[in-house]
Protein backbone atom coordinates (compact mmCIF):
# COMPACT_ATOMS: atom_id res chain seq x y z
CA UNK A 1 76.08 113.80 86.26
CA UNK A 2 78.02 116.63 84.33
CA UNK A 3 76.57 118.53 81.26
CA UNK A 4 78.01 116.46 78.90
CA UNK A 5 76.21 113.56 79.77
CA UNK A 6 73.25 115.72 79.55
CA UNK A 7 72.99 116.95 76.49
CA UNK A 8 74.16 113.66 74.73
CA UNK A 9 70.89 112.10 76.84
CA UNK A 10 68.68 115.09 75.60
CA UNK A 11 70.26 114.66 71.97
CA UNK A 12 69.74 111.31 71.83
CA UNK A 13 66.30 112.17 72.79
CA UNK A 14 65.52 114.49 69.98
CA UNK A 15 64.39 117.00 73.02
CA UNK A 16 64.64 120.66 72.89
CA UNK A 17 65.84 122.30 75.96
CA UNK A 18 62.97 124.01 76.61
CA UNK A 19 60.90 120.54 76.26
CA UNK A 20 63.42 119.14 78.73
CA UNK A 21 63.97 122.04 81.01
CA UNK A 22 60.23 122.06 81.44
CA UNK A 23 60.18 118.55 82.48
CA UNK A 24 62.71 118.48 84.70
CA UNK A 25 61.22 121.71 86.08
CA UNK A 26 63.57 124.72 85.65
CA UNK A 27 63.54 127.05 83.06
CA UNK A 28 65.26 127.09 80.10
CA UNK A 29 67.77 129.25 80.36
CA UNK A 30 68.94 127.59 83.25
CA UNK A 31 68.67 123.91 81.48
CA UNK A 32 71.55 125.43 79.15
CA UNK A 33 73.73 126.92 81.83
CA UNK A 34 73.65 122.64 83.23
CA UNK A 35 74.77 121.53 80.07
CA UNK A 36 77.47 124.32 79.74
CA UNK A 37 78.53 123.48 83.08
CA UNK A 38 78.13 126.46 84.25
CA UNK A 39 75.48 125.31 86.77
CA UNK A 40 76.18 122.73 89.18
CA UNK A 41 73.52 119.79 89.28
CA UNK A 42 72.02 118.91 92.74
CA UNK A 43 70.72 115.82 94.08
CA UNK A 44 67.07 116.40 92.81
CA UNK A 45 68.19 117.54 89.38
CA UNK A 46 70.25 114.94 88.39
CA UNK A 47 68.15 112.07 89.85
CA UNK A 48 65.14 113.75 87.52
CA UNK A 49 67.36 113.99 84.81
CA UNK A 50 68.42 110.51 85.39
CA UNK A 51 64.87 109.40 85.16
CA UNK A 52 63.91 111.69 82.53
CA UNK A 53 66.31 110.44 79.74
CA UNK A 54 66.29 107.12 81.46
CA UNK A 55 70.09 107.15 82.16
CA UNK A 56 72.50 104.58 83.91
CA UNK A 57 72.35 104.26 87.72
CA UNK A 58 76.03 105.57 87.19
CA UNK A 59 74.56 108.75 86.55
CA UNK A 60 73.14 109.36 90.12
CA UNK A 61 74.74 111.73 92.67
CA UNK A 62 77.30 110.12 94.86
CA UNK A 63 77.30 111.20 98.77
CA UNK A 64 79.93 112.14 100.82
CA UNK A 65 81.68 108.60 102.10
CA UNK A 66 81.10 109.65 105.64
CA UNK A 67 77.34 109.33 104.76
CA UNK A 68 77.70 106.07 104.07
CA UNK A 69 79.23 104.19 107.22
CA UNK A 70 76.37 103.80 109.06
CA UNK A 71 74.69 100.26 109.76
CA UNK A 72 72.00 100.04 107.13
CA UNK A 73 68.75 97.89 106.62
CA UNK A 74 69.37 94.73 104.84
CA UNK A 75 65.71 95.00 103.03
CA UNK A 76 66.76 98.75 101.76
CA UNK A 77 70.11 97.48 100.34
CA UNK A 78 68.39 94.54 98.44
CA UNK A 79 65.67 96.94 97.00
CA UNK A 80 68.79 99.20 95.96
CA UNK A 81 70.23 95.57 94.28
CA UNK A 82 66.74 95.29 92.73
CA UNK A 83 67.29 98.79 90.98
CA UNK A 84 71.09 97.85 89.81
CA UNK A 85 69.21 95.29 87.70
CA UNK A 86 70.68 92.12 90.17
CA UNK A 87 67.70 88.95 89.26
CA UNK A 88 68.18 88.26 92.80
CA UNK A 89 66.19 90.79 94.11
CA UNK A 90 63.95 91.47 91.09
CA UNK A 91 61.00 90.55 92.86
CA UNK A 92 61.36 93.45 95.35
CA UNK A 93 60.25 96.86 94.67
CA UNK A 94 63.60 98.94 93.58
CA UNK A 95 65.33 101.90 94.90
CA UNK A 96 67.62 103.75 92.78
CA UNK A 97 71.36 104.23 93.97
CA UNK A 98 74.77 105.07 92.50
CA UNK A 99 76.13 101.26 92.15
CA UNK A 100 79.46 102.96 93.66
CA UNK A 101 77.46 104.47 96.47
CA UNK A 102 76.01 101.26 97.33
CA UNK A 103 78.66 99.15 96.68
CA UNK A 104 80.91 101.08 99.45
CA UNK A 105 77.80 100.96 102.01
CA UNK A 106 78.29 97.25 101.71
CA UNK A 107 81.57 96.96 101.93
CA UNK A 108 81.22 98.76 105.21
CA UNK A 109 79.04 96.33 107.12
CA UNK A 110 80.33 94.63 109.64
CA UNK A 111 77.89 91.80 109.45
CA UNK A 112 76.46 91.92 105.81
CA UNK A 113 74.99 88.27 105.06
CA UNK A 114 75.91 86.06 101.94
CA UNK A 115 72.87 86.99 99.86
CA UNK A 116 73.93 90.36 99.75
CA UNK A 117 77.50 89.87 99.30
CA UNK A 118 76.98 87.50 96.69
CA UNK A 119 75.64 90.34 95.20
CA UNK A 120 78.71 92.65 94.73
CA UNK A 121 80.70 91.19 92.00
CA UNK A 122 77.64 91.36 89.79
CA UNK A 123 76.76 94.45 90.98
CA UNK A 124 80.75 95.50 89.78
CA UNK A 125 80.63 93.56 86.46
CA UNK A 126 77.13 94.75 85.24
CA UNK A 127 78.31 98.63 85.99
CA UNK A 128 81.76 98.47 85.06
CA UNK A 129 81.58 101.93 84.22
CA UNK A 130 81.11 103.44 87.45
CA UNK A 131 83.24 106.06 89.16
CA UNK A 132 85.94 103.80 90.21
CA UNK A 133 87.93 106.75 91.15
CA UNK A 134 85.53 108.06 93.93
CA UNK A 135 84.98 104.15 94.78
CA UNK A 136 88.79 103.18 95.03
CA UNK A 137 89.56 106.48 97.37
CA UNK A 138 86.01 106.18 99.32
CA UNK A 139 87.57 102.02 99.84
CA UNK A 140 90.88 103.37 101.13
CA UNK A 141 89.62 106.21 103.28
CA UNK A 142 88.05 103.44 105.72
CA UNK A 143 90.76 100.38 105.06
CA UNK A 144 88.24 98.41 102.99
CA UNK A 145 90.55 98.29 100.18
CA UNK A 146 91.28 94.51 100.36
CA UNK A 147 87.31 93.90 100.67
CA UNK A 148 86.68 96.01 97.34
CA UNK A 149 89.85 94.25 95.45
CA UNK A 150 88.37 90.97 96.62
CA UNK A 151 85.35 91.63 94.59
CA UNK A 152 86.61 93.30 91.58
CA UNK A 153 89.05 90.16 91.52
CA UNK A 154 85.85 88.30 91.56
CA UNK A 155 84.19 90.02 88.83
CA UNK A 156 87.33 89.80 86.62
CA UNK A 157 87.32 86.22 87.00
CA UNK A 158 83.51 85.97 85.94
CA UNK A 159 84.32 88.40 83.41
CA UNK A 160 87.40 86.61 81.60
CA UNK A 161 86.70 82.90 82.55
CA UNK A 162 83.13 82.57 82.67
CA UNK A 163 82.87 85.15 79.47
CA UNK A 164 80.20 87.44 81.23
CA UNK A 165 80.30 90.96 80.20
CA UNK A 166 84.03 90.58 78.07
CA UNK A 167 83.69 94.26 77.86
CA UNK A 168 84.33 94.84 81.59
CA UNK A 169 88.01 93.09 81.79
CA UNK A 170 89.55 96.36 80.40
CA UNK A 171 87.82 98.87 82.80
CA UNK A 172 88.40 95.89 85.62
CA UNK A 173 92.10 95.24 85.66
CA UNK A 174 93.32 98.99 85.95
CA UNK A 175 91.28 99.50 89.28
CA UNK A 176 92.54 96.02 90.64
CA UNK A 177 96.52 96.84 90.03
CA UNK A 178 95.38 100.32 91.88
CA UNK A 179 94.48 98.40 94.46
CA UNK A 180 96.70 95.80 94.38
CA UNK A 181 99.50 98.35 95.26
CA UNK A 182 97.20 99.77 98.66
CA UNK A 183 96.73 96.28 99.91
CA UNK A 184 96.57 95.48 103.41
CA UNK A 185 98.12 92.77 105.01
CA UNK A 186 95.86 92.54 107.75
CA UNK A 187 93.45 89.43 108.84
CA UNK A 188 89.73 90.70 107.29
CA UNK A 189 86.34 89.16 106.35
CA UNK A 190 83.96 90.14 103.51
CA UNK A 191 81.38 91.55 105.97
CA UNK A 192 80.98 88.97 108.73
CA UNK A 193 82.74 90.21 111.60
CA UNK A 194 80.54 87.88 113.78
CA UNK A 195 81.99 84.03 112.45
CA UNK A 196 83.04 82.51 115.34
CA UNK A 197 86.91 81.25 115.95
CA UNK A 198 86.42 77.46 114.20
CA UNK A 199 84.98 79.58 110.81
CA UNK A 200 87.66 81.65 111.13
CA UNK A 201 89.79 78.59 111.20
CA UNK A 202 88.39 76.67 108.36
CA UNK A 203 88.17 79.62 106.15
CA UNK A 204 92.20 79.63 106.80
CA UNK A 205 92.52 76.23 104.94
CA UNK A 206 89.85 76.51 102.73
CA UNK A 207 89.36 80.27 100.78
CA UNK A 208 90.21 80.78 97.33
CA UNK A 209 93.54 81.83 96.30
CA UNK A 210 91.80 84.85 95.54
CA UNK A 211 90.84 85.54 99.10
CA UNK A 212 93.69 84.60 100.61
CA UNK A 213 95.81 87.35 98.44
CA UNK A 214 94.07 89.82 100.12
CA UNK A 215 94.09 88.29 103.17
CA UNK A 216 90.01 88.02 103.46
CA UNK A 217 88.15 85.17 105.61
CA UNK A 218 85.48 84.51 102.36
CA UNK A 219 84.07 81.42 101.42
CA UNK A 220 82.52 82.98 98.22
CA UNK A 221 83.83 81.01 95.05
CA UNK A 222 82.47 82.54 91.65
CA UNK A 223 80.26 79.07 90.92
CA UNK A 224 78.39 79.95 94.14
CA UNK A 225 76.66 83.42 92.54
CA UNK A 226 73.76 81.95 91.58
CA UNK A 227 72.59 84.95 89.48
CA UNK A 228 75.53 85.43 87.34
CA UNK A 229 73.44 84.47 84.23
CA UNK A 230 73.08 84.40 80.23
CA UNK A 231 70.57 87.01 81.09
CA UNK A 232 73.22 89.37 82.41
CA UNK A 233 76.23 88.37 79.37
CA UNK A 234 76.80 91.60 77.07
């Protein structure tokens, strides 16, 4: 969140400041310093900003990475899914994230399961506008840069062959040359550190190409993500 984004929310809103400011609960002098930039937005102002103007998940705070690389609850991550808009999860009650934010959590997991990680490319493609930046250094920080080029490979594909969200391809292949150029060429999975030796061994002879350029023991093809939809097309 930054005070451009602001004001273009509270202009397209045909809101005063003081209307706004009093909504989001400061005062109005301080609603303008926000949009100068001259005030920095915390957690709990941007998230009620967020909601006030209705604004893109890509508008919530980010964490620190370090935050972030802790085992996490498989029900809270699909209730985040739910409120990134993923049909898969729609029938849960959401909790708003950052896409990036929860997209790195993920990634993270040593033991995610396929429902979730089926998740990710959609998750990718639908907010292609995300802070691939703080994503793509986050990824590197902990060596889960193959994982993360993996899925944006994924979502490319769904994007260019599949014709889902067209728009995304030119956000999309930037960030996967980035990463292409940081890729490891050690053994990895996408989240399932716990396959025994034979999966290991059949996923050897039997990934994608895709997965086997960055070296990833993934069975995930892009006809397998079930919610990849008309619903979700630009």
């Amino acid at each position: 969140m930054d005070g451009k984004t602001l004001k273009s929310a509270r202009v397209q809103a045909r809101m005063t400041q003081a209307k706004a400011a009093a909504r989001m609960g400061v005062s109005q002098p301080y609603f303008s310093m926000l949009e100068k930039g001259d005030r920095a937005f915390t957690d709990g102002l941007a998230r009620a900003a967020a909601k006030l103007f209705g604004l893109s998940p890509v508008a919530l705070p980010l964490p620190p990475a370090s935050k972030l690389a802790v085992k996490v609850d498989p029900h809270f991550m699909a209730r985040q899914l739910s409120g990134l808009g993923y049909p898969g999860y729609a029938h849960l009650r959401p909790v708003k994230a950052n896409p990036a934010a929860v997209v790195l959590q993920a990634l993270l997991q040593d033991d995610l399961g396929a429902r979730l990680s089926d998740a990710l490319p959609c998750v990718l493609l639908v907010h292609h506008d995300l802070d691939w930046k703080w994503l793509v250094n986050s990824a590197k920080q902990f060596d889960a840069q193959n994982r993360l080029g993996f899925l944006v490979g994924m979502a490319l594909e769904l994007a260019e062959q599949r014709n889902f969200h067209p728009d995304a391809s030119s956000e999309l292949r930037p960030v996967l040359a980035v990463l292409e150029r940081s890729r490891l060429a050690g053994e990895d999975t996408l989240c399932e550190e716990s396959m025994t030796k034979s999966e290991r061994a059949w996923l050897r002879e039997n990934r994608s190409n895709l997965a086997r350029h960055w070296n990833l023991l993934c069975a995930m093809m892009p006809e397998d993500l079930t919610y990849v939809s008309e619903r979700q097309a630009a």
